[in-house]
N, C-alpha and C. Protein backbone atom coordinates (compact mmCIF):
# COMPACT_ATOMS: atom_id res chain seq x y z
N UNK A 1 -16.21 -35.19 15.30
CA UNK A 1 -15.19 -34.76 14.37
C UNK A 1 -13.85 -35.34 14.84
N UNK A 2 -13.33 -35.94 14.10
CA UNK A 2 -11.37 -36.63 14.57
C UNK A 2 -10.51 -35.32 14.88
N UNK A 3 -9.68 -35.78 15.31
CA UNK A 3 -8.56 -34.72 15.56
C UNK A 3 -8.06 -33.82 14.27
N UNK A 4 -8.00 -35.36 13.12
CA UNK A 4 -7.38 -34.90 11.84
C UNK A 4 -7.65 -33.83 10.95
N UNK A 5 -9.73 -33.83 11.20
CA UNK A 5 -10.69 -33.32 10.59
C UNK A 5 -10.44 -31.57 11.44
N UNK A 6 -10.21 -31.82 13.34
CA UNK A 6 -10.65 -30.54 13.68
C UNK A 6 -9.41 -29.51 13.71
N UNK A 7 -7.58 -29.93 12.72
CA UNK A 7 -6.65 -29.49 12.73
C UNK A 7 -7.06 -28.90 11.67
N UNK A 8 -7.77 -29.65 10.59
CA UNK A 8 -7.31 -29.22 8.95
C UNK A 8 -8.21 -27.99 9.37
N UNK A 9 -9.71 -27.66 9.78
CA UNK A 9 -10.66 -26.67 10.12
C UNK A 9 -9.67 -25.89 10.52
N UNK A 10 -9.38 -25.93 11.69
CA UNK A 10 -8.72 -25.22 12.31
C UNK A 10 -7.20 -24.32 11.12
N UNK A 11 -7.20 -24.96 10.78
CA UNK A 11 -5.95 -24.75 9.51
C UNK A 11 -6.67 -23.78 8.45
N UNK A 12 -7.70 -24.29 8.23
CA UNK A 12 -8.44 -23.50 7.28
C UNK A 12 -9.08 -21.73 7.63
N UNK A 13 -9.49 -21.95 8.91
CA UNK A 13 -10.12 -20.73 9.75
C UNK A 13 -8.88 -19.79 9.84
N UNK A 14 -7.89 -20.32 10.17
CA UNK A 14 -6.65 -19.73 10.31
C UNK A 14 -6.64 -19.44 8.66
N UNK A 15 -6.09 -19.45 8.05
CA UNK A 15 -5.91 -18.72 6.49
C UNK A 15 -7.11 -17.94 6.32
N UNK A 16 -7.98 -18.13 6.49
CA UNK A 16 -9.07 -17.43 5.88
C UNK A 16 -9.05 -16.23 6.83
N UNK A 17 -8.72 -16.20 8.05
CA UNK A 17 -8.28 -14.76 8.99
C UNK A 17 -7.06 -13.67 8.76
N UNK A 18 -6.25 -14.86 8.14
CA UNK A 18 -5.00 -14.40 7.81
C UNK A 18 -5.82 -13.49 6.37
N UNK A 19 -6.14 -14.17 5.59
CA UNK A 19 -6.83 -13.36 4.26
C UNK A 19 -7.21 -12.09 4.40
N UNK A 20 -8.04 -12.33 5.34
CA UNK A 20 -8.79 -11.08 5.62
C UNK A 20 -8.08 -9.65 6.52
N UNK A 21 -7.17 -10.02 7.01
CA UNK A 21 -6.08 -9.22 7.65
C UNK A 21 -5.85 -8.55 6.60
N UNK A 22 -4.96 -9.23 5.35
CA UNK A 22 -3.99 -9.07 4.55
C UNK A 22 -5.06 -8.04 3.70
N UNK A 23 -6.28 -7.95 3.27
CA UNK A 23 -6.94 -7.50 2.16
C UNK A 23 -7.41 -6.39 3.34
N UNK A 24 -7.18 -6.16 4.60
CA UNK A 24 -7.86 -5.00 5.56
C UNK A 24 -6.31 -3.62 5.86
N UNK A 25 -5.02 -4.57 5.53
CA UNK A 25 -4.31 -4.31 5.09
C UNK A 25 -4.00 -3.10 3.97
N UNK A 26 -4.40 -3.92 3.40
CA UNK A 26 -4.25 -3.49 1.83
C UNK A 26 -5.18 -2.28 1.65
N UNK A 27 -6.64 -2.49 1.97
CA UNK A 27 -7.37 -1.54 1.96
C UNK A 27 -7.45 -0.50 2.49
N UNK A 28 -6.03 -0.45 4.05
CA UNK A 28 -6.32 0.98 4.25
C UNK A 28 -4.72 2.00 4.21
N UNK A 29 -4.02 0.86 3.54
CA UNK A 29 -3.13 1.91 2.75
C UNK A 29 -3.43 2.44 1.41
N UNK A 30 -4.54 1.62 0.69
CA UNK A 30 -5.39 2.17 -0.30
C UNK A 30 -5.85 3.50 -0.15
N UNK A 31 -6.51 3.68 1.08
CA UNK A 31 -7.63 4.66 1.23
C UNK A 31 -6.76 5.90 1.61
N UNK A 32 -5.65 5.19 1.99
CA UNK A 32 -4.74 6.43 3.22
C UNK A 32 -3.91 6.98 1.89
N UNK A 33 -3.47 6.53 0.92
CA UNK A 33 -2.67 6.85 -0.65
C UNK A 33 -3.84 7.92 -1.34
N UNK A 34 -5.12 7.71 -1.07
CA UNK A 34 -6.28 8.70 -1.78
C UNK A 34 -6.12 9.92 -1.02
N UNK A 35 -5.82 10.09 0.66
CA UNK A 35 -5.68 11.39 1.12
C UNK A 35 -4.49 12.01 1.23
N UNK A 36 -3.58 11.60 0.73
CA UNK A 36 -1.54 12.48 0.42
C UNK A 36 -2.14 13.44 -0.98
N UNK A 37 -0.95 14.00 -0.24
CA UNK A 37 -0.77 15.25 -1.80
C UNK A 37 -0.09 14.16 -2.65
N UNK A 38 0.19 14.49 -3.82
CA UNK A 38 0.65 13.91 -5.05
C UNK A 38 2.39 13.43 -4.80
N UNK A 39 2.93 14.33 -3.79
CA UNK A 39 4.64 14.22 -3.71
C UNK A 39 4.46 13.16 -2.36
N UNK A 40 3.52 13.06 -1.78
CA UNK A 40 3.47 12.48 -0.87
C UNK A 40 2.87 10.69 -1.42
N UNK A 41 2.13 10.80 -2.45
CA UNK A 41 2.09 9.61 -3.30
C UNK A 41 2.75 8.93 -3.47
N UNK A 42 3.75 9.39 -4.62
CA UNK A 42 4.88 9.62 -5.32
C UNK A 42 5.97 8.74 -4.74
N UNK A 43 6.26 9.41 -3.29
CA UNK A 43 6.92 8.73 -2.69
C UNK A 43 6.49 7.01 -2.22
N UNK A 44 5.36 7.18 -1.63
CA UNK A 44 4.85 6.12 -1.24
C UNK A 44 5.05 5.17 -3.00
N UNK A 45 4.34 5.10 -3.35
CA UNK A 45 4.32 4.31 -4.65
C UNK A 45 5.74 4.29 -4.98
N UNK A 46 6.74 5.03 -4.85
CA UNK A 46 7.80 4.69 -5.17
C UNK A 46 8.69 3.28 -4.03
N UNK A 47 8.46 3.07 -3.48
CA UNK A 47 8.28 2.38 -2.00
C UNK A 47 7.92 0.93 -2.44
N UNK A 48 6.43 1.30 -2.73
CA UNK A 48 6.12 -0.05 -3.14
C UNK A 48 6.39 -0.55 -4.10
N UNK A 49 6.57 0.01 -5.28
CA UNK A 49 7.18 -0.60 -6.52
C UNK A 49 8.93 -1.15 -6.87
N UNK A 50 9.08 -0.57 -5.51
CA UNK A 50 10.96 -0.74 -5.30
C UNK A 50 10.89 -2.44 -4.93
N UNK A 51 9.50 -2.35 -4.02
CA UNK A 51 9.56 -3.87 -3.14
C UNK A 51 9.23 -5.36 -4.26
N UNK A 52 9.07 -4.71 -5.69
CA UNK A 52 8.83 -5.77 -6.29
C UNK A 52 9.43 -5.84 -7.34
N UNK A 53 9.86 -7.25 -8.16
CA UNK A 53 11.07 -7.14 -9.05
C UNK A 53 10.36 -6.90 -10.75
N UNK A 54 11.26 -7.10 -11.19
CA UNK A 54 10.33 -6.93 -13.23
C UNK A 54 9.59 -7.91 -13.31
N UNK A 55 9.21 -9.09 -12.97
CA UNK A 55 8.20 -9.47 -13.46
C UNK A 55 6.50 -8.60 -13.03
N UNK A 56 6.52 -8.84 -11.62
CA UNK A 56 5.31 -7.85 -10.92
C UNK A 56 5.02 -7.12 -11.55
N UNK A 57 6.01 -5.76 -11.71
CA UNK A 57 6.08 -4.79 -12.35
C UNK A 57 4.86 -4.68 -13.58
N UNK A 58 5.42 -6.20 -14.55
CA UNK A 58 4.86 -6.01 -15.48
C UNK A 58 2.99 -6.56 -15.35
N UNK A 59 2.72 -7.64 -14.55
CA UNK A 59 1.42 -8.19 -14.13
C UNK A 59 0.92 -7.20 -13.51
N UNK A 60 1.05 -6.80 -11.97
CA UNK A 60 0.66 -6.62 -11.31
C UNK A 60 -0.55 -5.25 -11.32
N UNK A 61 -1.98 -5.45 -11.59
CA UNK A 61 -2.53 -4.40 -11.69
C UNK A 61 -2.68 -4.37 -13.37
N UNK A 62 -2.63 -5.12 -13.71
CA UNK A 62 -2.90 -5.20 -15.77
C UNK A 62 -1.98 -4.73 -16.05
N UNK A 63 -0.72 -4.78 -15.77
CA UNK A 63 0.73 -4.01 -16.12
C UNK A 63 0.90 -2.87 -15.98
N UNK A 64 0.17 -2.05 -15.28
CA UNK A 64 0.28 -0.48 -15.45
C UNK A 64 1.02 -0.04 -14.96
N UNK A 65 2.24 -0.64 -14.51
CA UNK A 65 3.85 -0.12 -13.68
C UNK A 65 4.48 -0.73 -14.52
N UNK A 66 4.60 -1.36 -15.66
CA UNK A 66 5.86 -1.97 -16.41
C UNK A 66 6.92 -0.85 -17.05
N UNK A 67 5.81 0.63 -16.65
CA UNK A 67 7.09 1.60 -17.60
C UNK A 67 8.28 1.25 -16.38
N UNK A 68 8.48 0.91 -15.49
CA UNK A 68 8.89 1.31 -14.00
C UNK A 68 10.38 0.09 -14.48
N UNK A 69 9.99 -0.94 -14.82
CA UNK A 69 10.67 -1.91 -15.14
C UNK A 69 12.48 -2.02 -15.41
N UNK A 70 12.95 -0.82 -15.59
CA UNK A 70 14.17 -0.94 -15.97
C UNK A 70 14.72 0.14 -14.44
N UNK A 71 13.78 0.70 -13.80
CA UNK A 71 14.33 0.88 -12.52
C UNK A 71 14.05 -0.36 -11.40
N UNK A 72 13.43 -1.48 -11.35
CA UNK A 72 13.25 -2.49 -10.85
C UNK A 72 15.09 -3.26 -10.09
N UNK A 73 14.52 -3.56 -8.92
CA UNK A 73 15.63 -3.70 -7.85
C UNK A 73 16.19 -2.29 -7.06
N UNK A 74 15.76 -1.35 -7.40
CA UNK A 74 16.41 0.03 -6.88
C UNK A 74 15.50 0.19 -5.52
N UNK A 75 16.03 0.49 -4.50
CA UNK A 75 16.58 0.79 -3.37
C UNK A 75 14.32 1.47 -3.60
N UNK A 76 14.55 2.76 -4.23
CA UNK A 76 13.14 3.83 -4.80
C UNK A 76 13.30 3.81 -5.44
N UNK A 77 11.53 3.47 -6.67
CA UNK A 77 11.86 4.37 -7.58
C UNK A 77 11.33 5.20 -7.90
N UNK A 78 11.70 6.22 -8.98
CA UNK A 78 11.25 7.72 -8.83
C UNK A 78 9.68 7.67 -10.05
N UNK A 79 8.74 7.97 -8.99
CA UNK A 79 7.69 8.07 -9.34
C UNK A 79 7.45 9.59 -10.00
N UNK A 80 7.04 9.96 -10.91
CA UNK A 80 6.47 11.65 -11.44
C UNK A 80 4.79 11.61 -10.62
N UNK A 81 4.88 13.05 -10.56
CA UNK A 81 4.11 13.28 -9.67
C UNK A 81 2.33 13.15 -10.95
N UNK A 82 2.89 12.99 -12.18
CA UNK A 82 2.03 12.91 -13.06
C UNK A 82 1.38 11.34 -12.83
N UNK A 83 2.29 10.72 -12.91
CA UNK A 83 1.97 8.80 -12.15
C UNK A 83 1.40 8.72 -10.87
N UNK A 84 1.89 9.64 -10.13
CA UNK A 84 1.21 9.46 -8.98
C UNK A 84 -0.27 9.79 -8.66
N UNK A 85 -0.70 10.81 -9.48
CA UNK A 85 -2.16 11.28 -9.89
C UNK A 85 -2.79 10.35 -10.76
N UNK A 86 -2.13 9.75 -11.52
CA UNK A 86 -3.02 8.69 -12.36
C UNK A 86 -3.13 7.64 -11.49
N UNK A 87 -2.59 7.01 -10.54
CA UNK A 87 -2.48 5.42 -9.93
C UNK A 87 -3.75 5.93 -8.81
N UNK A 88 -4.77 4.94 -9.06
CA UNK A 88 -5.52 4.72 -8.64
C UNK A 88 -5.66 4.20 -7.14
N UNK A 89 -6.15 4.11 -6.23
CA UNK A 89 -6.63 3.47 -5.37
C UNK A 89 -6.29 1.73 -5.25
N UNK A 90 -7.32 1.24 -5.94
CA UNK A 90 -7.01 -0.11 -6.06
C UNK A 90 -6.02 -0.61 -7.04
N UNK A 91 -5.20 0.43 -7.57
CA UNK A 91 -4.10 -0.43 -8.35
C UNK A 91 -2.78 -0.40 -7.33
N UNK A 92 -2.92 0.44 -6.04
CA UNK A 92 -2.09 0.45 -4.76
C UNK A 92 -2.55 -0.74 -3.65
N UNK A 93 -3.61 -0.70 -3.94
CA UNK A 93 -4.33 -2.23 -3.37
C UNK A 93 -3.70 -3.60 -3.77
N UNK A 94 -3.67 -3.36 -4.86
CA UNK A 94 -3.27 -4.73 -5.78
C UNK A 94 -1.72 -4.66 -5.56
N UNK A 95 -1.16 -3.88 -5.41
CA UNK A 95 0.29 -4.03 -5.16
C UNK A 95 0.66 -4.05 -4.13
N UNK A 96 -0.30 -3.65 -2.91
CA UNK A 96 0.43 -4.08 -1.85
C UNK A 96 0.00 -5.53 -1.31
N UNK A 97 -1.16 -6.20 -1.68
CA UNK A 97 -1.54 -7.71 -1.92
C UNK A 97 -0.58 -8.50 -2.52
N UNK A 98 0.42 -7.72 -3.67
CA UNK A 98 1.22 -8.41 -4.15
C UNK A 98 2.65 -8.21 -3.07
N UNK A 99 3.06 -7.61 -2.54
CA UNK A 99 4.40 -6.97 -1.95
C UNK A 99 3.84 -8.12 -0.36
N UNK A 100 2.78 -7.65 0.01
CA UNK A 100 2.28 -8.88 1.63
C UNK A 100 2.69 -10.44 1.13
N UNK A 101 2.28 -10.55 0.08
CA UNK A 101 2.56 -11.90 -0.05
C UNK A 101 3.39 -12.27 -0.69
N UNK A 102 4.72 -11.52 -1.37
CA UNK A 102 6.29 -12.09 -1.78
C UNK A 102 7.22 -11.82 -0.60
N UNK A 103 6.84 -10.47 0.06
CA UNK A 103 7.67 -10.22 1.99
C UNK A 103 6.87 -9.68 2.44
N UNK A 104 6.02 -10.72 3.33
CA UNK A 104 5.22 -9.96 4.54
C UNK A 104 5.94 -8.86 5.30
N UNK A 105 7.67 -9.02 5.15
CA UNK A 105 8.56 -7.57 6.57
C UNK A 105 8.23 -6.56 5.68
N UNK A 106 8.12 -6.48 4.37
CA UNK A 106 7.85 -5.09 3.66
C UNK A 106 6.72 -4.58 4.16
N UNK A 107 5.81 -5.04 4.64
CA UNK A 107 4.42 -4.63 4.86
C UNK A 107 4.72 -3.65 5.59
N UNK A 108 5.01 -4.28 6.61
CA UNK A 108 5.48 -3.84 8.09
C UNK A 108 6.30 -2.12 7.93
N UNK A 109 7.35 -2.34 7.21
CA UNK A 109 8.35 -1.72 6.63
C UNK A 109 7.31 0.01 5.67
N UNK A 110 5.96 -0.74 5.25
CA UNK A 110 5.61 -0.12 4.38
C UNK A 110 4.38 0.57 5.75
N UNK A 111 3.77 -0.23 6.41
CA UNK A 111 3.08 0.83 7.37
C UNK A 111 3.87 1.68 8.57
N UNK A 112 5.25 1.52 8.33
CA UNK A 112 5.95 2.41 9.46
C UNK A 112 6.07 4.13 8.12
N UNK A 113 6.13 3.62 7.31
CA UNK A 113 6.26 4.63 6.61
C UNK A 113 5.09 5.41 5.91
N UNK A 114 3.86 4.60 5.94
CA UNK A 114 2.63 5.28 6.14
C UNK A 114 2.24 5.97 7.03
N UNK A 115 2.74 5.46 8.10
CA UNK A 115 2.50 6.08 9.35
C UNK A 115 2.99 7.54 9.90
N UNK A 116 4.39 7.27 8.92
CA UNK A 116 4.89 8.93 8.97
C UNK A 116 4.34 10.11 8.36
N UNK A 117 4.02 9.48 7.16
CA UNK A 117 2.98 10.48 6.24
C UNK A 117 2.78 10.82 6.96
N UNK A 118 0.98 9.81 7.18
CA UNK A 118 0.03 10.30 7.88
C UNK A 118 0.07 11.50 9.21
N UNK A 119 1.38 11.55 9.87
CA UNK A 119 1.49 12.38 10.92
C UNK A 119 1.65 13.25 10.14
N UNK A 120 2.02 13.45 8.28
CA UNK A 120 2.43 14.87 8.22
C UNK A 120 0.70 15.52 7.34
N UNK A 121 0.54 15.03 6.92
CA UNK A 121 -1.03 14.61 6.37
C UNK A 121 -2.00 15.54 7.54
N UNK A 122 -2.28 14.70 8.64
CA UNK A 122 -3.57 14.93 9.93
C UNK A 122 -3.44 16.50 9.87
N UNK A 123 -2.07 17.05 10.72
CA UNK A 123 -2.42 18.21 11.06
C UNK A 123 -2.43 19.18 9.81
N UNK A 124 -1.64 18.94 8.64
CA UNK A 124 -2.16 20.26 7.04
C UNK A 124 -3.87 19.78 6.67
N UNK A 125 -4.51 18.59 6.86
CA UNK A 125 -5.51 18.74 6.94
C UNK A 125 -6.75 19.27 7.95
N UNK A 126 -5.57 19.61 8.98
CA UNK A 126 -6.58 20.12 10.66
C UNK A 126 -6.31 21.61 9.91
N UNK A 127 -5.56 22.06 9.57
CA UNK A 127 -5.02 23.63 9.20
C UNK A 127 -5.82 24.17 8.11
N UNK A 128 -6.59 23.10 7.16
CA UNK A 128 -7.43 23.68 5.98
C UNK A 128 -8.59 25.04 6.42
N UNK A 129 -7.94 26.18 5.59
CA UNK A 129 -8.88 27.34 6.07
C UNK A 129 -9.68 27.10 6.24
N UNK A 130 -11.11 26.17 5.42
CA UNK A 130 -12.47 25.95 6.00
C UNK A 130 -12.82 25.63 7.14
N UNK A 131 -11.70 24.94 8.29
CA UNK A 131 -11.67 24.26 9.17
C UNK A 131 -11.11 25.38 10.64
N UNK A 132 -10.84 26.37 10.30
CA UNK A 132 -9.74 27.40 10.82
C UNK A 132 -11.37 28.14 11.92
N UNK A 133 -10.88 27.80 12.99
CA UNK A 133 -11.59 28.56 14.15
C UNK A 133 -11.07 29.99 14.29
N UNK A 134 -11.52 30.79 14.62
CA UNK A 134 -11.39 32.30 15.37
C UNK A 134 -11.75 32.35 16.47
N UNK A 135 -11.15 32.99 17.66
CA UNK A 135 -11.40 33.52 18.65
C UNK A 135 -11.36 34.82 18.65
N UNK A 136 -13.06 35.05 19.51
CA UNK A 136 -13.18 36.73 19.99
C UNK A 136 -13.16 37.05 20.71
């Protein structure tokens, strides 16, 4: 194999790792958006839809954020907790596939703030009465 041949491979292996990061990514702020309460959604999705401008808005996910469109560029935007119960799983998938690849720092930006949830998330789900030990 030439040098030329074992850079471009090498070039190629590299993206295709990078891919798979990005979609392992994606998939477990997916999964982690299915276990928040609805205000805890809400927020999040408001987050990510801040990170992308009106066009996204309107593609991204078969358009199902274009109502969002005239708050587009805002800092958040304000998600109803009714939107936040309808948005699916993979339509948070698809937007954060879209948000990794217009600013990878949002990502970043977006799992520091998953991350906070989640600390508030773990323990109200350690606290669920079914889960509630007694001592005798």
């Amino acid at each position: 194999m030439k040098v030329s041949e074992q850079s471009k491979a090498s070039s190629q292996l590299a993206g295709t790792v990078a891919a798979k990061e990005k979609l392992r990514v994606a998939k477990m702020v997916a999964s982690t958006f299915g276990r928040f309460d609805l205000a805890q959604r809400a927020r999040l999705l408001g987050r990510l839809l801040a990170s992308v401008g009106p066009l996204a808005l309107k593609v991204v996910s078969g358009g199902v954020f274009a109502k969002y469109v005239r708050h587009a560029r805002s800092r958040e935007i304000p998600v109803s907790l009714e939107d936040a119960a309808r948005a699916s799983s993979s339509q948070v998938r698809d937007l954060v596939l879209y948000v990794e690849q217009s600013d990878p720092s949002q990502v970043e930006k977006l799992l520091a703030a998953v991350s906070e949830e989640e600390a508030i998330v773990a323990p109200a789900i350690n606290r669920r009465p079914d889960k509630v030990s007694v001592k005798i």
